[in-house]
Protein backbone atom coordinates (compact mmCIF):
# COMPACT_ATOMS: atom_id res chain seq x y z
CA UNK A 1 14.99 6.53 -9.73
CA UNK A 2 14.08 7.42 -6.29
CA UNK A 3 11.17 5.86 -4.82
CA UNK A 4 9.64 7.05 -1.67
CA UNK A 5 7.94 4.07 0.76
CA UNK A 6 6.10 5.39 3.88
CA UNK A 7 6.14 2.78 6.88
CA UNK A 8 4.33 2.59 10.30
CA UNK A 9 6.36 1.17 12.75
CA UNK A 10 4.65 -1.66 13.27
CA UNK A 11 2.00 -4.09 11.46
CA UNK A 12 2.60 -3.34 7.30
CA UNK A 13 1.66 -6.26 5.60
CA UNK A 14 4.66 -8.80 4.45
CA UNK A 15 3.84 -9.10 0.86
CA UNK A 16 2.56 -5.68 -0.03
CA UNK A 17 5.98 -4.15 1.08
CA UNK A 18 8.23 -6.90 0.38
CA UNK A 19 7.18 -7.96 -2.76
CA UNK A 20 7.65 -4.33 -4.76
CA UNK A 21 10.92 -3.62 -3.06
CA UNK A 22 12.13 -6.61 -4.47
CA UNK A 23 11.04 -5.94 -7.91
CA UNK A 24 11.90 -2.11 -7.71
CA UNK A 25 15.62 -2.83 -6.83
CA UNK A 26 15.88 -5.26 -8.80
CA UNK A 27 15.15 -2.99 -11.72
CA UNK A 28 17.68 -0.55 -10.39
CA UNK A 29 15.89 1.72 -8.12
CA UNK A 30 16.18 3.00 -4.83
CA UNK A 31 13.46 2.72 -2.91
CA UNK A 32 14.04 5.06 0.71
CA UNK A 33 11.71 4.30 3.74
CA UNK A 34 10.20 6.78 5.57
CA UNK A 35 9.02 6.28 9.26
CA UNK A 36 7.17 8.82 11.54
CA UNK A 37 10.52 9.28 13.37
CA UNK A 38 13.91 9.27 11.67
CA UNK A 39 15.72 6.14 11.61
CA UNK A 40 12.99 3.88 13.22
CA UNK A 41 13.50 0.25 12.32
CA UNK A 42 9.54 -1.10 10.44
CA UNK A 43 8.42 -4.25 11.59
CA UNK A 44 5.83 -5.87 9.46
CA UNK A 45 2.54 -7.93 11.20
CA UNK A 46 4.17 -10.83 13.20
CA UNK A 47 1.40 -12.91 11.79
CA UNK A 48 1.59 -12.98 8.42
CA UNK A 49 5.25 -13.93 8.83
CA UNK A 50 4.14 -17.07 10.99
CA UNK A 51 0.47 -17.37 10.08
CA UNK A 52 -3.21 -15.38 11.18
CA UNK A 53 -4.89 -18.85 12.55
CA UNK A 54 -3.43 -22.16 12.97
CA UNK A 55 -0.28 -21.05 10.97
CA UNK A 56 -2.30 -20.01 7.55
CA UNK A 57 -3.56 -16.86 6.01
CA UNK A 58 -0.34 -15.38 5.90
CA UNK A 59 2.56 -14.50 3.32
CA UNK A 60 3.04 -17.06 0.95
CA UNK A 61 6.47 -18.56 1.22
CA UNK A 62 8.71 -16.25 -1.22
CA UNK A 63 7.56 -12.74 -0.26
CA UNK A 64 8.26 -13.87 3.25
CA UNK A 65 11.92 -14.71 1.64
CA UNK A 66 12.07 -11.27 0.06
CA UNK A 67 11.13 -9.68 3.46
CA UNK A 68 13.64 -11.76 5.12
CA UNK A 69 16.25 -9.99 2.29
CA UNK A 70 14.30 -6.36 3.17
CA UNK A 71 15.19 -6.49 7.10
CA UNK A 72 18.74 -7.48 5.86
CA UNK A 73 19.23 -4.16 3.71
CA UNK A 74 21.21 -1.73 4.92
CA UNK A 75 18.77 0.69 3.65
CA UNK A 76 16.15 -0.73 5.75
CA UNK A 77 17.29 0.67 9.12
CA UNK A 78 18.11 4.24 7.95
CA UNK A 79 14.42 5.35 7.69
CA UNK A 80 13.72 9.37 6.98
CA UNK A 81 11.03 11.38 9.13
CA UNK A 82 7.61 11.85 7.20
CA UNK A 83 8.11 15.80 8.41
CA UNK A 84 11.81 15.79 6.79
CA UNK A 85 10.40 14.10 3.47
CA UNK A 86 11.12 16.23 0.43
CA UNK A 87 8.70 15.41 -2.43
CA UNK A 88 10.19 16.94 -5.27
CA UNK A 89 13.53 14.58 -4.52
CA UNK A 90 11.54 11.36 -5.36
CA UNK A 91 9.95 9.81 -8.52
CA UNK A 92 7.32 7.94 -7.16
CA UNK A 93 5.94 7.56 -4.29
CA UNK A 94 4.37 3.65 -3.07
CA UNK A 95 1.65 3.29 0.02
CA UNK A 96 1.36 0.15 1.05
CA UNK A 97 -1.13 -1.80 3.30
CA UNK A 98 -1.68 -3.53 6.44
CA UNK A 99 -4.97 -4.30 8.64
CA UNK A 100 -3.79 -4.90 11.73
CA UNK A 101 -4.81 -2.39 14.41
CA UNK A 102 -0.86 -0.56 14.27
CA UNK A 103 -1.28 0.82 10.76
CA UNK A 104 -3.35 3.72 12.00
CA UNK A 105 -0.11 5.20 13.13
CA UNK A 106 0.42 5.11 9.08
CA UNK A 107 -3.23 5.50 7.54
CA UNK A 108 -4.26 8.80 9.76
CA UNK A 109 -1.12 10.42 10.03
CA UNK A 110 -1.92 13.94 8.69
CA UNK A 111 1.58 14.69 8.52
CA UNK A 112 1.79 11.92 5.59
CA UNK A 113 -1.16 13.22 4.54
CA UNK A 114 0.03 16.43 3.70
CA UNK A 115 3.52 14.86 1.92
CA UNK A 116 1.07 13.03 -0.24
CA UNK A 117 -0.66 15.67 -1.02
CA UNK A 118 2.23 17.54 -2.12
CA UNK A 119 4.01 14.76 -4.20
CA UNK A 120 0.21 14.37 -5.98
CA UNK A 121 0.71 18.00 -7.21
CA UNK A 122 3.39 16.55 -9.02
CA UNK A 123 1.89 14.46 -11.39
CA UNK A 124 4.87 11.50 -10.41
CA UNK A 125 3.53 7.86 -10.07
CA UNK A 126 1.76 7.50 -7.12
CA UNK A 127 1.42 3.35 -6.37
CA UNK A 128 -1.50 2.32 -3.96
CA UNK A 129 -2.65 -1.09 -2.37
CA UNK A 130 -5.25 -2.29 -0.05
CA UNK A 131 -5.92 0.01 2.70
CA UNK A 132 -3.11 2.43 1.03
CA UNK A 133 -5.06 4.52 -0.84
CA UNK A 134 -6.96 5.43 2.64
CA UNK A 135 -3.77 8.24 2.67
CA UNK A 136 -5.30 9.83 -0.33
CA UNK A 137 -8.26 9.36 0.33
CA UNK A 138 -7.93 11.62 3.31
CA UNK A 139 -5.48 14.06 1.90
CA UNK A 140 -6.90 17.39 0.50
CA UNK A 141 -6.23 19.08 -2.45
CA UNK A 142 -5.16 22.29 -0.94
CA UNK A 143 -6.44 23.91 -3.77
CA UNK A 144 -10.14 22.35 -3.51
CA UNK A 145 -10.41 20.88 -0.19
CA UNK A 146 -11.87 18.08 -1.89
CA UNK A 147 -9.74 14.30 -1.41
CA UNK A 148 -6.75 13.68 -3.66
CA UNK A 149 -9.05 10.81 -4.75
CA UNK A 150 -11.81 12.78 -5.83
CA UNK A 151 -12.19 12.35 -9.98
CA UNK A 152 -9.85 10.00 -10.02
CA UNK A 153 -10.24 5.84 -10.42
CA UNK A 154 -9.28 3.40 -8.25
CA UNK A 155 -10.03 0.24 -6.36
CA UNK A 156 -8.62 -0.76 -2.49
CA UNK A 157 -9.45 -3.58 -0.55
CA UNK A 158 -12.99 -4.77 -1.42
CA UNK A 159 -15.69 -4.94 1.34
CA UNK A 160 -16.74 -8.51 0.89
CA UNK A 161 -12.54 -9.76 1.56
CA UNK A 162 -12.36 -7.81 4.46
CA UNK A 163 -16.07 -8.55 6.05
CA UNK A 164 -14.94 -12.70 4.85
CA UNK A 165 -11.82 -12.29 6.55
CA UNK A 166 -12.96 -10.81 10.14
CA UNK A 167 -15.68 -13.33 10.28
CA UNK A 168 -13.40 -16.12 9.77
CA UNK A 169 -11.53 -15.00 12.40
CA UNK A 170 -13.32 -12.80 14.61
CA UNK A 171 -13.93 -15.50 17.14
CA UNK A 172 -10.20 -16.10 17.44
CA UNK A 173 -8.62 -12.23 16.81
CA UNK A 174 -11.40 -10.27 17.36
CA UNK A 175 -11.31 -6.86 15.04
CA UNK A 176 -7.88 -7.83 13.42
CA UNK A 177 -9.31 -7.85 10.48
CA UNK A 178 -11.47 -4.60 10.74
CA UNK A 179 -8.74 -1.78 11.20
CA UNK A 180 -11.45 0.79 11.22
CA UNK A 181 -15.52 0.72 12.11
CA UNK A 182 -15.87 1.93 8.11
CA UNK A 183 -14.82 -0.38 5.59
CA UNK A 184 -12.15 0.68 3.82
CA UNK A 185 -13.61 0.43 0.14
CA UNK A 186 -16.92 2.59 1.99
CA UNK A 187 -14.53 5.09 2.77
CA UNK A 188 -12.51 4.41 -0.40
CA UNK A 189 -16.07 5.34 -2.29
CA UNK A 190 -17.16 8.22 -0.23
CA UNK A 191 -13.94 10.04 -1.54
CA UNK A 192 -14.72 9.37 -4.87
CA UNK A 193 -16.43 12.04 -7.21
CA UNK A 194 -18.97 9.19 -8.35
CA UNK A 195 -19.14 5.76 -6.92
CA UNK A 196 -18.86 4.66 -10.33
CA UNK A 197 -15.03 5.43 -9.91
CA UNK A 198 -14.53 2.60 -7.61
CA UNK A 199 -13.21 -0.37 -9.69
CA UNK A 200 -13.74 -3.57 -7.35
CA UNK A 201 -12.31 -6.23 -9.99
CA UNK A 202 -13.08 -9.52 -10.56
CA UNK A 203 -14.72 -11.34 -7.22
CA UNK A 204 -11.33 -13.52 -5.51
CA UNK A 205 -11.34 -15.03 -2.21
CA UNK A 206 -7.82 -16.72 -2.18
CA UNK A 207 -6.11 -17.20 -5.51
CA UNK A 208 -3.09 -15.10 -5.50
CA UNK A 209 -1.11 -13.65 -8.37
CA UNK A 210 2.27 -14.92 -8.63
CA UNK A 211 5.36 -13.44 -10.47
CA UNK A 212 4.55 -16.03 -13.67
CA UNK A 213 0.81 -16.05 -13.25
CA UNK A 214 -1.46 -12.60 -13.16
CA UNK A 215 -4.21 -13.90 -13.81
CA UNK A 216 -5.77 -14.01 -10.60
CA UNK A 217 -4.68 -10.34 -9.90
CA UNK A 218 -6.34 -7.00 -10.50
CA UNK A 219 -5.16 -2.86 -10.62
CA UNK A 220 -6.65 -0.22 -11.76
CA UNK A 221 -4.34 2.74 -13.51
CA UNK A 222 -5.53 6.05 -14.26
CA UNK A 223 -3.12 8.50 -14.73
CA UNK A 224 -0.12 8.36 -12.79
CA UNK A 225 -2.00 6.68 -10.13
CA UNK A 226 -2.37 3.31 -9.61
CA UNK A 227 -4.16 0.94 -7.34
CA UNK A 228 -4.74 -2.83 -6.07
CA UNK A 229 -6.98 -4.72 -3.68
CA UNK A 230 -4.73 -6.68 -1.70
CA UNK A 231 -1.86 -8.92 -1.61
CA UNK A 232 -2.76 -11.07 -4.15
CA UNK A 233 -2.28 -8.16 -6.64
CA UNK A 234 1.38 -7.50 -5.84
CA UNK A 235 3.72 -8.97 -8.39
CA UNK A 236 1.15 -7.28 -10.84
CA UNK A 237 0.98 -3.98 -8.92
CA UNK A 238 4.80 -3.89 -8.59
CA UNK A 239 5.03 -4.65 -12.64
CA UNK A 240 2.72 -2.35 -13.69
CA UNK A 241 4.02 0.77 -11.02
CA UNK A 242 7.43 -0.17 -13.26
CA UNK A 243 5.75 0.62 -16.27
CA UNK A 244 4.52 4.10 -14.59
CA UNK A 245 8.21 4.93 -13.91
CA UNK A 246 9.33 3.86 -17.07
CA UNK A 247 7.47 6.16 -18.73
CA UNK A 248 7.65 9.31 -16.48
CA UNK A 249 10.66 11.85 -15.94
CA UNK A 250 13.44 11.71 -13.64
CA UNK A 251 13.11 14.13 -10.62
């Protein structure tokens, strides 16, 4: 299957991106990156590869080893154009995350927007983590107006991980942490048809999931759609996105 990963050029985060391309390809997919402009080259935040503050708070060793094996793939640097993207030609489409202030290129792009919007009509797997699902969130339903989000469940990246983080390192990074002056589970919410929609999972601060251990990880699947917080969900995200495709037809 085809898989269809939207990049901004700059500041995706490591594990979110890394992780599920390594677990999608291994499984025998193709996953195709798709850049504002064709054939850009991604970079991911600089500081998750080396560490946010005094070398920690970044990728945990091995998804930094798969994105080592990502910026090695031949695939990697031939990037489509979000305008040239062709929903019906892929079978699921993954939005990943990143905080740092460069993923607005990514998160308000109305162009992408509009690409998710059409690959929603669908019905094909549609994967979301952390500040990912802000792209659906602000896509309309052409046929409502209303957010792709709206009746649908989901969680994102929780207020409280995103308020801890910027206060841990505010005094250091200033707004790093806060990409936008909403929160992005406010925003998230506001979507939403109820605010009982919003799944924020079990409370976690810095226990990650691991590719043996899920218990520390959350996602929420409704549908065809599913969602995680952050990177600590990723091995689980990427497993249970597999499932999705497993289950759905081939474009």
């Amino acid at each position: 299957m085809r898989i269809l990963m939207p990049l901004p050029d700059h500041d995706f985060d490591v594990t979110e991106v890394a992780v599920p391309w390594k677990m999608l390809t291994e499984a025998g997919h193709e996953v195709v990156v798709a850049t504002e402009r064709r054939g850009t080259v991604p970079a991911a935040d600089p500081k998750l590869l080396d560490g946010v503050l005094f070398g920690k708070l970044g990728a945990e060793p091995e998804p930094r080893e798969f994105y080592r094996r990502l910026v090695a793939d031949p695939g990697f640097r031939g990037a489509v154009a979000w305008a040239d993207v062709v929903p019906e030609e892929y079978d699921g489409l993954l939005l990943a995350g990143g905080h740092a202030p460069r993923m607005r290129q990514y998160l308000g792009s109305e162009v992408l927007q509009r690409k998710a919007a059409a690959f929603w009509r669908l019905a094909r797997p549609v994967a979301a983590i952390c500040h990912g699902p802000l792209v659906l969130a602000r896509a309309q339903d052409p046929e409502t107006g209303r957010s792709l989000l709206h009746g649908r469940r989901t969680t994102c990246l929780p207020r409280y991980l995103e308020r801890s983080a910027h206060l841990l390192t505010a005094w250091r990074l200033g707004r790093y942490y806060r990409t936008y002056p909403a929160y992005v589970e406010d925003e998230i919410t506001a979507a939403l048809a109820s605010p009982a929609d919003f799944r924020r999972g079990p409370r976690t601060v810095s226990r990650r999931g691991t590719a043996t251990d899920h218990g520390p990880a959350y996602v929420v699947e409704d549908g065809t759609y599913l969602s995680a917080r952050w990177p600590g969900d990723a091995y689980l995200f990427a497993e249970r996105f597999l499932a999705l495709l497993e289950r759905a037809p081939r474009a």
